[in-house]
N, C-alpha and C. Protein backbone atom coordinates (compact mmCIF):
# COMPACT_ATOMS: atom_id res chain seq x y z
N UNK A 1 0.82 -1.19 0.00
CA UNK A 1 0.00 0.00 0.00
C UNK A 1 0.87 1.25 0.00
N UNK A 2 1.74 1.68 0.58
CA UNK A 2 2.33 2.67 1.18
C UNK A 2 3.63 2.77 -0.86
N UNK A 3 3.87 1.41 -1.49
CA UNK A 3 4.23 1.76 -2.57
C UNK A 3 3.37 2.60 -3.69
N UNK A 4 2.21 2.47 -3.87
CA UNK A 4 1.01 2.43 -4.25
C UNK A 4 1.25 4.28 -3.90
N UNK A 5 0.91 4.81 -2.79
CA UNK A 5 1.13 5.78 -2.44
C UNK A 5 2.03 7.37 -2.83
N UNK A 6 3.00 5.95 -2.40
CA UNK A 6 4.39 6.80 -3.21
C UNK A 6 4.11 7.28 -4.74
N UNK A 7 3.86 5.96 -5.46
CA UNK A 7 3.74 6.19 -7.25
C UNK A 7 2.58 7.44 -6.90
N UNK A 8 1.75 7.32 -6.26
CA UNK A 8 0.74 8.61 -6.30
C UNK A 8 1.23 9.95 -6.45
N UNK A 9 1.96 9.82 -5.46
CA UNK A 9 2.52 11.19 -4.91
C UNK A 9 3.34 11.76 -6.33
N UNK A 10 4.58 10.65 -6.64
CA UNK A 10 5.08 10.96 -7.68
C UNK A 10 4.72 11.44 -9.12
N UNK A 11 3.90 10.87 -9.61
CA UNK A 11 3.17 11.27 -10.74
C UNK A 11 2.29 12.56 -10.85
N UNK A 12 1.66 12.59 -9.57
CA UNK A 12 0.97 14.06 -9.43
C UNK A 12 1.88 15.08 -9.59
N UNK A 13 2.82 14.67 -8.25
CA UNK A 13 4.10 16.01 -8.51
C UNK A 13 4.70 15.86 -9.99
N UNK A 14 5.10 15.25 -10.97
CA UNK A 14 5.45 15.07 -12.56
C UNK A 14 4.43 15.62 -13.42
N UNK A 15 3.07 15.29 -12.83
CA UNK A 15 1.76 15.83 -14.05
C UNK A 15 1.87 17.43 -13.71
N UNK A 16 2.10 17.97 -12.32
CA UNK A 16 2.22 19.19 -11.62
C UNK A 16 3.13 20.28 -12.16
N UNK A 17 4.08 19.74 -12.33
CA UNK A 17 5.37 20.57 -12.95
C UNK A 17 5.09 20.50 -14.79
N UNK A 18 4.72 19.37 -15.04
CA UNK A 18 4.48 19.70 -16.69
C UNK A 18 3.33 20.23 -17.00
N UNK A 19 2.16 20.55 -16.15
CA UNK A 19 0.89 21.75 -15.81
C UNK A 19 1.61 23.00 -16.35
N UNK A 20 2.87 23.28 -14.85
CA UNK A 20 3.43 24.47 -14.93
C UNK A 20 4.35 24.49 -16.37
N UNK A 21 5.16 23.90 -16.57
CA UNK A 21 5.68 23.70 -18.20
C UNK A 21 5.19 24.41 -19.03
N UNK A 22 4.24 23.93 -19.60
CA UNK A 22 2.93 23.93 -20.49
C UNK A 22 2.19 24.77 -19.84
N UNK A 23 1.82 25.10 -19.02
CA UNK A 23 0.70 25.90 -18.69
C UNK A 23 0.80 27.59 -18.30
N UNK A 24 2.29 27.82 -17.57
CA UNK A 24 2.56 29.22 -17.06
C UNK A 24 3.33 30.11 -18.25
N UNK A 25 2.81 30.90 -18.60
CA UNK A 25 3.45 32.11 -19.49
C UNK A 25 5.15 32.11 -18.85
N UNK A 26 5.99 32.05 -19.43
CA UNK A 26 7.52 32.63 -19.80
C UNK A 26 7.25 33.89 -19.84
N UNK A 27 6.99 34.03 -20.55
CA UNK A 27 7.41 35.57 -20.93
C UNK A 27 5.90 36.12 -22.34
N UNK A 28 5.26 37.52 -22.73
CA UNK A 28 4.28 37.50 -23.17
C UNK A 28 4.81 39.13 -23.54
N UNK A 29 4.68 39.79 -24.68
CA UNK A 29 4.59 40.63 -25.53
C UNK A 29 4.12 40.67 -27.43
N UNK A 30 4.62 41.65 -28.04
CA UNK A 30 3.79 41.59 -28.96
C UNK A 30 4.74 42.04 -30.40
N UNK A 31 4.36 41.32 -31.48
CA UNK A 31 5.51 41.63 -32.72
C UNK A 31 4.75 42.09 -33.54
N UNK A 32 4.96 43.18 -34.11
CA UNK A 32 4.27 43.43 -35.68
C UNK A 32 4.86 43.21 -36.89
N UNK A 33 4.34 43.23 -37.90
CA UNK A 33 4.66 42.98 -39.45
C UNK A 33 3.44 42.50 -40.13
N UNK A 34 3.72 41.37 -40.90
CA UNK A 34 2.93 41.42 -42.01
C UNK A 34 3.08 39.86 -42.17
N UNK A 35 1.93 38.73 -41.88
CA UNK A 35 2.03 37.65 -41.69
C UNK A 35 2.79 37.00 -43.44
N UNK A 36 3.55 36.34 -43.15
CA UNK A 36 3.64 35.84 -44.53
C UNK A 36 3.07 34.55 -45.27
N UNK A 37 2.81 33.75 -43.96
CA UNK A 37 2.55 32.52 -44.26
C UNK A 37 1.75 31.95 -42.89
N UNK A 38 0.44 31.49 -43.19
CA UNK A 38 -0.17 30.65 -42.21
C UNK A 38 -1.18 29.41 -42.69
N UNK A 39 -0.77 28.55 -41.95
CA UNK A 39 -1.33 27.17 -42.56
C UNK A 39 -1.62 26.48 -41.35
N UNK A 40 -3.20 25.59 -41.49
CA UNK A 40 -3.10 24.49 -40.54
C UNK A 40 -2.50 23.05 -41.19
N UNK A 41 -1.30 22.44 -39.98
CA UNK A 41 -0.31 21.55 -40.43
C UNK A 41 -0.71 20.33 -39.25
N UNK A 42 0.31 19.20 -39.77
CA UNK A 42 0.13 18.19 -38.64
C UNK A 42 -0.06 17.40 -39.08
N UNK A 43 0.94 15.83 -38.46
CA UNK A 43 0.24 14.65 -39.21
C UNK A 43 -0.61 14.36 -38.55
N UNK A 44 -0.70 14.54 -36.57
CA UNK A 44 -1.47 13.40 -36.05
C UNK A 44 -2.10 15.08 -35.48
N UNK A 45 -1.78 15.65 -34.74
CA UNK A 45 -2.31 16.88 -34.02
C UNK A 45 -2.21 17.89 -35.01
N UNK A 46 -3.16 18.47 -35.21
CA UNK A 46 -3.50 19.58 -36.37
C UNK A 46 -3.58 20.77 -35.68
N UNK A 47 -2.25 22.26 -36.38
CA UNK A 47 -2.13 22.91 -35.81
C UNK A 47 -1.94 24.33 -36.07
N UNK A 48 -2.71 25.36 -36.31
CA UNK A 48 -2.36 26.46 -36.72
C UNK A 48 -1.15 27.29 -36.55
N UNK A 49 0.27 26.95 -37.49
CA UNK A 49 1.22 27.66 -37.66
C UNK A 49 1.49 28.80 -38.47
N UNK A 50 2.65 29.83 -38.48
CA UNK A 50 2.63 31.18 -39.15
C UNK A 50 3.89 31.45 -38.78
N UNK A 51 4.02 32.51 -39.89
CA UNK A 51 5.55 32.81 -39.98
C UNK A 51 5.13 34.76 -40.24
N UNK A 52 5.72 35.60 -39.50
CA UNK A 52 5.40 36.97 -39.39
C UNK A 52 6.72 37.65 -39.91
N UNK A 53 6.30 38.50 -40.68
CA UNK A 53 7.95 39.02 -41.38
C UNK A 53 7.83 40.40 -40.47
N UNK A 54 9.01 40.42 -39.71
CA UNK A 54 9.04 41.66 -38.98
C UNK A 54 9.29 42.60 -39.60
N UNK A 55 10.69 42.14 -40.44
CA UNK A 55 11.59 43.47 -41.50
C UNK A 55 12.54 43.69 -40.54
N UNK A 56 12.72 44.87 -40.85
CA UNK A 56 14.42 45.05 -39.92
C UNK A 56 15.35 45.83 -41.00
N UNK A 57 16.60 46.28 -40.55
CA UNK A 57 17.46 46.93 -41.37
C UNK A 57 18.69 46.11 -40.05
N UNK A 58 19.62 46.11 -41.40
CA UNK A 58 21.29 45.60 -40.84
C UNK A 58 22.05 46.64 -41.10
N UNK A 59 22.52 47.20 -39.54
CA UNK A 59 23.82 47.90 -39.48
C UNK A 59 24.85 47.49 -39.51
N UNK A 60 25.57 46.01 -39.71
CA UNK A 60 26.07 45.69 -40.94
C UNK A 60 26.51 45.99 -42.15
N UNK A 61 25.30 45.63 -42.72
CA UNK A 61 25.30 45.77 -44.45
C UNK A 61 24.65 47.19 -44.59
N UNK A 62 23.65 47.81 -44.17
CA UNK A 62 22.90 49.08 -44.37
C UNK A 62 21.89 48.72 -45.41
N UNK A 63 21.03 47.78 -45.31
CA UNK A 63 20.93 46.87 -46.16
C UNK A 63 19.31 46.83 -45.37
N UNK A 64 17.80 46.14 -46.15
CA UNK A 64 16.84 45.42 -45.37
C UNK A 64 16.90 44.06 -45.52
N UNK A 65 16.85 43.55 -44.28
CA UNK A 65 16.65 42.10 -44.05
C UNK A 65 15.67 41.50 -43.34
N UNK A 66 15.16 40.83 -43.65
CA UNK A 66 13.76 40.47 -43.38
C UNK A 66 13.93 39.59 -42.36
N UNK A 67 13.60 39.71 -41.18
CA UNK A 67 13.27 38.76 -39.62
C UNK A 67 12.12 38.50 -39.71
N UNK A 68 12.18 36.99 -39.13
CA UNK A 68 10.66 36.24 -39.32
C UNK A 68 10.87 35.71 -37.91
N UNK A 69 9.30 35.84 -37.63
CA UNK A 69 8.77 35.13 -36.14
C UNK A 69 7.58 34.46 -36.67
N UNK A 70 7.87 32.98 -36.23
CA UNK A 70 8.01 31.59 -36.16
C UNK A 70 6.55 31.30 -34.88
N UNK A 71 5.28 31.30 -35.50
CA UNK A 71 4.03 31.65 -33.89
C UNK A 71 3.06 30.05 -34.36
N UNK A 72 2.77 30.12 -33.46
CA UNK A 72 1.35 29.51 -32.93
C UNK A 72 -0.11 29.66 -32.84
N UNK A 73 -1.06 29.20 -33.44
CA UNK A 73 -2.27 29.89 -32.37
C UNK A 73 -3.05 28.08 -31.97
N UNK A 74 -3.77 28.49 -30.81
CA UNK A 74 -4.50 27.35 -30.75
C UNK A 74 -6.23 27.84 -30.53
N UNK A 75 -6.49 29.07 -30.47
CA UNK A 75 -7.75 29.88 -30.78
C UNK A 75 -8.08 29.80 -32.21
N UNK A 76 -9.41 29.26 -32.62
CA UNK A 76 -9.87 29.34 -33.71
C UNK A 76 -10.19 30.96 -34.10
N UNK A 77 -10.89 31.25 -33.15
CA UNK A 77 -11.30 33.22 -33.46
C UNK A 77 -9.93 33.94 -33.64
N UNK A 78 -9.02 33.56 -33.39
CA UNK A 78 -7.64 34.48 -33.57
C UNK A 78 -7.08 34.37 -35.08
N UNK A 79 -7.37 32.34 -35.13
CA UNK A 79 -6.83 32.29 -36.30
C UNK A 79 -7.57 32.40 -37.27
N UNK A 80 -8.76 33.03 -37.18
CA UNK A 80 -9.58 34.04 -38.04
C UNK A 80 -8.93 34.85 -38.59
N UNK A 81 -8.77 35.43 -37.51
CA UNK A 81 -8.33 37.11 -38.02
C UNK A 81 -6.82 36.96 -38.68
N UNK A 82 -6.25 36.11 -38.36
CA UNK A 82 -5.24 35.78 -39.17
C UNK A 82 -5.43 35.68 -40.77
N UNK A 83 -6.19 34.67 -40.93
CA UNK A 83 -6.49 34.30 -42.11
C UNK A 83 -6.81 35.32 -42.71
N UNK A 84 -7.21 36.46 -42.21
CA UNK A 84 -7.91 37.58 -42.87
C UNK A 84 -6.93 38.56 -43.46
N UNK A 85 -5.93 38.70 -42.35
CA UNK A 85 -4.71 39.31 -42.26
C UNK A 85 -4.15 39.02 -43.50
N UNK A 86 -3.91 37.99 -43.76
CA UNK A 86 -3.14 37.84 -44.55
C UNK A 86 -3.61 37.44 -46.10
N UNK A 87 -5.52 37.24 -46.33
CA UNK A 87 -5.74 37.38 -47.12
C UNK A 87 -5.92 39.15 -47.82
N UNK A 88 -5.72 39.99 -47.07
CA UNK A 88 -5.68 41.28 -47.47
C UNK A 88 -4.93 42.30 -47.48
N UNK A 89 -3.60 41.22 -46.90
CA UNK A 89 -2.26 42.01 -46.81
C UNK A 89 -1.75 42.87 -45.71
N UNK A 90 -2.95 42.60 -44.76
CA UNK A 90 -2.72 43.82 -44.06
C UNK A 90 -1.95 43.93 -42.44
N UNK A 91 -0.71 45.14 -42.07
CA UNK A 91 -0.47 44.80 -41.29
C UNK A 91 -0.44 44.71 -39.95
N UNK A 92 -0.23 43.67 -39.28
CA UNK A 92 -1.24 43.10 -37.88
C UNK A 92 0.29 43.51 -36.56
N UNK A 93 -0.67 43.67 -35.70
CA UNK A 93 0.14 42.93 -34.38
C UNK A 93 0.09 42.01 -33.88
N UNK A 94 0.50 41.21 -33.28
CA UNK A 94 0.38 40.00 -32.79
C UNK A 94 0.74 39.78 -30.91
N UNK A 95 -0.01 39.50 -30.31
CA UNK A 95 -0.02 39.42 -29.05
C UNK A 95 -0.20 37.71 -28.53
N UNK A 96 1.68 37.39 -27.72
CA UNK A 96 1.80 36.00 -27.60
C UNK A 96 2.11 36.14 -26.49
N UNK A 97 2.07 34.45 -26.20
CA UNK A 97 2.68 34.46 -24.80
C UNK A 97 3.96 32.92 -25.07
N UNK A 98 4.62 33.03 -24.48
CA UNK A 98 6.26 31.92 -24.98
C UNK A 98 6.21 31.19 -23.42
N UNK A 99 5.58 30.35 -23.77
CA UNK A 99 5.99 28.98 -22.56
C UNK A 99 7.58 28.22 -22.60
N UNK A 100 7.31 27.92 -21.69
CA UNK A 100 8.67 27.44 -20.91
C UNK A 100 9.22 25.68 -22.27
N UNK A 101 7.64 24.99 -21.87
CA UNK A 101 8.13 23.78 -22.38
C UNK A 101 6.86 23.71 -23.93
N UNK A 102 7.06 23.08 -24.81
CA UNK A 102 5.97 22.99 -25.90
C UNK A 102 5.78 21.39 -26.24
N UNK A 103 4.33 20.69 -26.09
CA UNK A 103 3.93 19.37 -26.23
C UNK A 103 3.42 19.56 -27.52
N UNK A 104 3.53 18.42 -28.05
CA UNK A 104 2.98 17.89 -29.44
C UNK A 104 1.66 18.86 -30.19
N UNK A 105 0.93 18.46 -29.03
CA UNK A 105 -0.50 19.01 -29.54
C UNK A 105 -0.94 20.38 -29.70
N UNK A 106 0.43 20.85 -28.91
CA UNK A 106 -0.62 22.63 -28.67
C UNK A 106 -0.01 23.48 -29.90
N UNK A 107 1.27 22.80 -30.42
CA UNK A 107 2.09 23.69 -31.87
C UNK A 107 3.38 22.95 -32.01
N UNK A 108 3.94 24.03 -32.99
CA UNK A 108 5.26 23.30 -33.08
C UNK A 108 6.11 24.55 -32.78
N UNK A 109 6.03 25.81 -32.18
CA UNK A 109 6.76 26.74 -31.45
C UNK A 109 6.42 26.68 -29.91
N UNK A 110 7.14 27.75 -29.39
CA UNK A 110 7.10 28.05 -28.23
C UNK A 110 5.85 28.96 -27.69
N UNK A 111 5.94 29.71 -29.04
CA UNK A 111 5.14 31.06 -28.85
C UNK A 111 3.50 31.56 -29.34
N UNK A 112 2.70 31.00 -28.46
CA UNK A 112 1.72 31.03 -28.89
C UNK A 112 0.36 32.37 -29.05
N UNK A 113 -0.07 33.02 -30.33
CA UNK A 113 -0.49 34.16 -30.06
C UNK A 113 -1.79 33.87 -29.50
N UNK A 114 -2.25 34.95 -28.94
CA UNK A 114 -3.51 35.31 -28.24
C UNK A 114 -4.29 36.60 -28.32
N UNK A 115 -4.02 37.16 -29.16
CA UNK A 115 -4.78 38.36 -29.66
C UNK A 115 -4.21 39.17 -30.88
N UNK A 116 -5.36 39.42 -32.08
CA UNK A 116 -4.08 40.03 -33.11
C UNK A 116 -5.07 41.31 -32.97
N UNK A 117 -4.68 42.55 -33.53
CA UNK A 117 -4.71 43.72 -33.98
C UNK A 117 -4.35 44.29 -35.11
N UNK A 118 -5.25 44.96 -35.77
CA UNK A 118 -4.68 45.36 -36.96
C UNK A 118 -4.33 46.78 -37.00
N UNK A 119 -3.16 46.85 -37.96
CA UNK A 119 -2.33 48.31 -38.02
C UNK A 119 -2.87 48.79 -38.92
N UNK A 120 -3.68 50.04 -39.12
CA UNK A 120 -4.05 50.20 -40.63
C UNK A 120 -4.87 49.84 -41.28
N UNK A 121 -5.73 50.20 -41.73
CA UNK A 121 -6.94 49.24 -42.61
C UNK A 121 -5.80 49.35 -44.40
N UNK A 122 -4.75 49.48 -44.32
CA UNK A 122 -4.17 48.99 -45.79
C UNK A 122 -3.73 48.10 -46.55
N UNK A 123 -5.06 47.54 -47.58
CA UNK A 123 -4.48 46.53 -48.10
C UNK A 123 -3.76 46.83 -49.41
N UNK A 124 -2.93 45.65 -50.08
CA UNK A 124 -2.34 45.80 -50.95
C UNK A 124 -2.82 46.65 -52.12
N UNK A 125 -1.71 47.30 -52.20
CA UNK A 125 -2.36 48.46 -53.49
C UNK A 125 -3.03 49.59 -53.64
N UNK A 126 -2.87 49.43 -52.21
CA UNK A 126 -4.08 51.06 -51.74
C UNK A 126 -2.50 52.19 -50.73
N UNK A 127 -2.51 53.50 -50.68
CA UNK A 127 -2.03 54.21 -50.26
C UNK A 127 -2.42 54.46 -48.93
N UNK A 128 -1.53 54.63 -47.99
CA UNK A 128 -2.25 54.50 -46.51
C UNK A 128 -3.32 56.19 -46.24
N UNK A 129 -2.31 57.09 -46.99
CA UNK A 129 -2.96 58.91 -46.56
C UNK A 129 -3.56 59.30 -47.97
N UNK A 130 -2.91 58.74 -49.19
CA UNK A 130 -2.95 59.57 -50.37
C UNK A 130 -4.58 59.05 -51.41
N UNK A 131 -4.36 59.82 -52.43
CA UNK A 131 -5.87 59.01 -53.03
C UNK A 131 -7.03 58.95 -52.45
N UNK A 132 -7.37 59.25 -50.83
CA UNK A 132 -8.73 58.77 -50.66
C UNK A 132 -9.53 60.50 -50.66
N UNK A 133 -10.65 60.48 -50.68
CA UNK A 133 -11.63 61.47 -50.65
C UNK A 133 -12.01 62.05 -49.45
N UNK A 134 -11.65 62.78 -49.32
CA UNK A 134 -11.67 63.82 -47.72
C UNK A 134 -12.95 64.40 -47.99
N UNK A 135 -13.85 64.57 -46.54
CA UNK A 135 -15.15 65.52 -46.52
C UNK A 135 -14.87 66.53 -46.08
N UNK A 136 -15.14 67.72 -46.18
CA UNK A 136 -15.27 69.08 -45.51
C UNK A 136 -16.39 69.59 -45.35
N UNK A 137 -17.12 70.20 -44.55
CA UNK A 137 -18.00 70.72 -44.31
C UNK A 137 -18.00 72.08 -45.14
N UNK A 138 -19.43 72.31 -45.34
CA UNK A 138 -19.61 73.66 -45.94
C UNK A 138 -20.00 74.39 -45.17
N UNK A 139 -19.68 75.84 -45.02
CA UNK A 139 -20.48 76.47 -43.49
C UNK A 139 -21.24 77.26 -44.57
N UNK A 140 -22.36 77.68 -43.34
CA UNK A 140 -23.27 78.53 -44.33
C UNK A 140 -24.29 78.24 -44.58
N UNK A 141 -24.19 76.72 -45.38
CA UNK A 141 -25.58 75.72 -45.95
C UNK A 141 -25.67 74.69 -45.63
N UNK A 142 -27.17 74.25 -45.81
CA UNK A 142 -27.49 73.18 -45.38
C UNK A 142 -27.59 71.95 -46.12
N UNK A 143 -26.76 72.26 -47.36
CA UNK A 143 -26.69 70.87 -48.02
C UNK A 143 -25.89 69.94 -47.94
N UNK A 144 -25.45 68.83 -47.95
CA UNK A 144 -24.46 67.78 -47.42
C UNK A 144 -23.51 68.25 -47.97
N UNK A 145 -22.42 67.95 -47.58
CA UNK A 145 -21.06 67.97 -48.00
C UNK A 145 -20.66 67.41 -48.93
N UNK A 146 -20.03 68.25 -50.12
CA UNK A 146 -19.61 67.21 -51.24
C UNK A 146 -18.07 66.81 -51.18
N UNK A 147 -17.79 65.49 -51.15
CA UNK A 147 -16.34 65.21 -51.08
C UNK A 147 -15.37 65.94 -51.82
N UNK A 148 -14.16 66.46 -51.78
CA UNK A 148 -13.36 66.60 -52.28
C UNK A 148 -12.25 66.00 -52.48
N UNK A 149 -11.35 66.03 -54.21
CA UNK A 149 -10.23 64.58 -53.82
C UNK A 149 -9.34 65.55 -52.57
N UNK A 150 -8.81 64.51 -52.27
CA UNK A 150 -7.46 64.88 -51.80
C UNK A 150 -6.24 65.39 -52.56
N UNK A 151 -5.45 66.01 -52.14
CA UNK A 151 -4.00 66.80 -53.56
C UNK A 151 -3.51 65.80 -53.94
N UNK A 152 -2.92 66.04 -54.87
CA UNK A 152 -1.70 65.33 -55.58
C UNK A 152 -0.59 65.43 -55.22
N UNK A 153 -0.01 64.15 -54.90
CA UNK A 153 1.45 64.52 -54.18
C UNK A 153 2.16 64.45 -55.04
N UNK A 154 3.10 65.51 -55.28
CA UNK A 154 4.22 65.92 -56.50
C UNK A 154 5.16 64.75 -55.97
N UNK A 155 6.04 64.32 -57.51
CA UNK A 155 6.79 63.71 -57.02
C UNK A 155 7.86 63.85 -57.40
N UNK A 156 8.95 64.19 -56.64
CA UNK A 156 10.12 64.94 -56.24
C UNK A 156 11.16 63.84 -56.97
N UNK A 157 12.33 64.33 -57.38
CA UNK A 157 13.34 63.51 -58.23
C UNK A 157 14.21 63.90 -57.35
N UNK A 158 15.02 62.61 -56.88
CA UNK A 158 16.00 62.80 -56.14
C UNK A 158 17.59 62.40 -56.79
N UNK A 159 18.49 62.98 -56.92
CA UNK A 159 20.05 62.94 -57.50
C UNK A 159 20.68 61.88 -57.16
N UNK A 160 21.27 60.97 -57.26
CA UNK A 160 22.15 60.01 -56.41
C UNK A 160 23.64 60.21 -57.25
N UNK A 161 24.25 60.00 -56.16
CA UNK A 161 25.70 60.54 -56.57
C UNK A 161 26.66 58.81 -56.02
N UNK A 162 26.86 58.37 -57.11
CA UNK A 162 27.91 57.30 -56.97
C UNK A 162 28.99 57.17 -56.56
C-alpha cells in the first residue's frame, strides 16, 4: 500500500510541474509585421502555424533584411483574423505568450499568439494617406457635404551621386 502511495505522490508532482511547463506564461509581448505565411499543419495533431515578417534593417550591411517570427495559435477566433490578415495584406500585431516547455499538440513553437490587432486598414495596393476622398463641411448651408479629392502629391526627383 504505502508503494502504491508513493507512485501517487510521484506522478501528481510530474503531471504538476508539466501543468506548470505547459501551462505558465515565460514571458508574453507583442511583434508586428505582415504575416507571410499561415497554414493548418500536422500529421497526427493539427495545428495552426505562421511565420510573421518583422523586416528590420542591418547595421552591418545598411541593407533590409527580413526577420521572421516563427508563432502559434490554438484559438480558432484568432486564427480568423489571421487568415484575414493575410488574405488582405494587411499589417497586424500580434499578441503572444512563450511557454517554458511545448507538447505535441498545442504547436510546433514556443510562442503562442492570443490576440491580433490590426495596423491600418491597408491593403495591398491602396495608399495608406494619399488618393482617398476627404469631406469638408460647408459652413453657411445646409446641403451635405460634397467630397473633395485629396491633392496630388508631387513627385520629387532625387540625385544620387555614386
Amino acid at each position: 500500500m504505502r508503494f502504491f502511495t508513493y507512485l501517487l505522490v510521484f506522478v501528481l508532482l510530474v503531471l504538476g510541474v508539466l501543468f506548470l511547463l505547459t501551462g505558465w506564461s515565460y514571458s508574453d509581448g507583442e511583434r508586428a509585421g505582415t504575416v507571410s505565411k499561415f497554414s493548418r499543419r500536422g500529421y497526427l495533431f493539427k495545428t495552426y502555424e505562421g511565420v510573421l515578417n518583422v523586416g528590420g534593417f542591418s547595421g552591418e550591411t545598411g541593407s533590409l533584411t527580413p526577420q521572421f517570427f516563427d508563432f502559434s495559435v490554438k484559438d480558432d477566433a484568432v486564427a480568423q483574423k489571421i487568415t484575414e490578415a493575410v488574405k488582405t495584406g494587411q499589417r497586424v500585431t500580434l499578441h503572444y505568450e512563450e511557454k517554458i516547455l511545448r507538447l505535441p499538440w498545442n504547436g510546433e513553437t514556443k510562442y503562442y499568439i492570443t490576440d491580433v490587432e490590426f495596423v491600418g486598414q491597408t491593403p495591398y495596393g491602396q495608399q495608406p494617406f494619399g488618393g482617398q476622398q476627404q469631406v469638408h463641411p460647408q459652413p453657411g448651408t445646409q446641403q451635405p457635404a460634397q467630397p473633395t479629392p485629396a491633392p496630388e502629391s508631387q513627385s520629387v526627383t532625387a540625385d544620387s551621386v555614386l
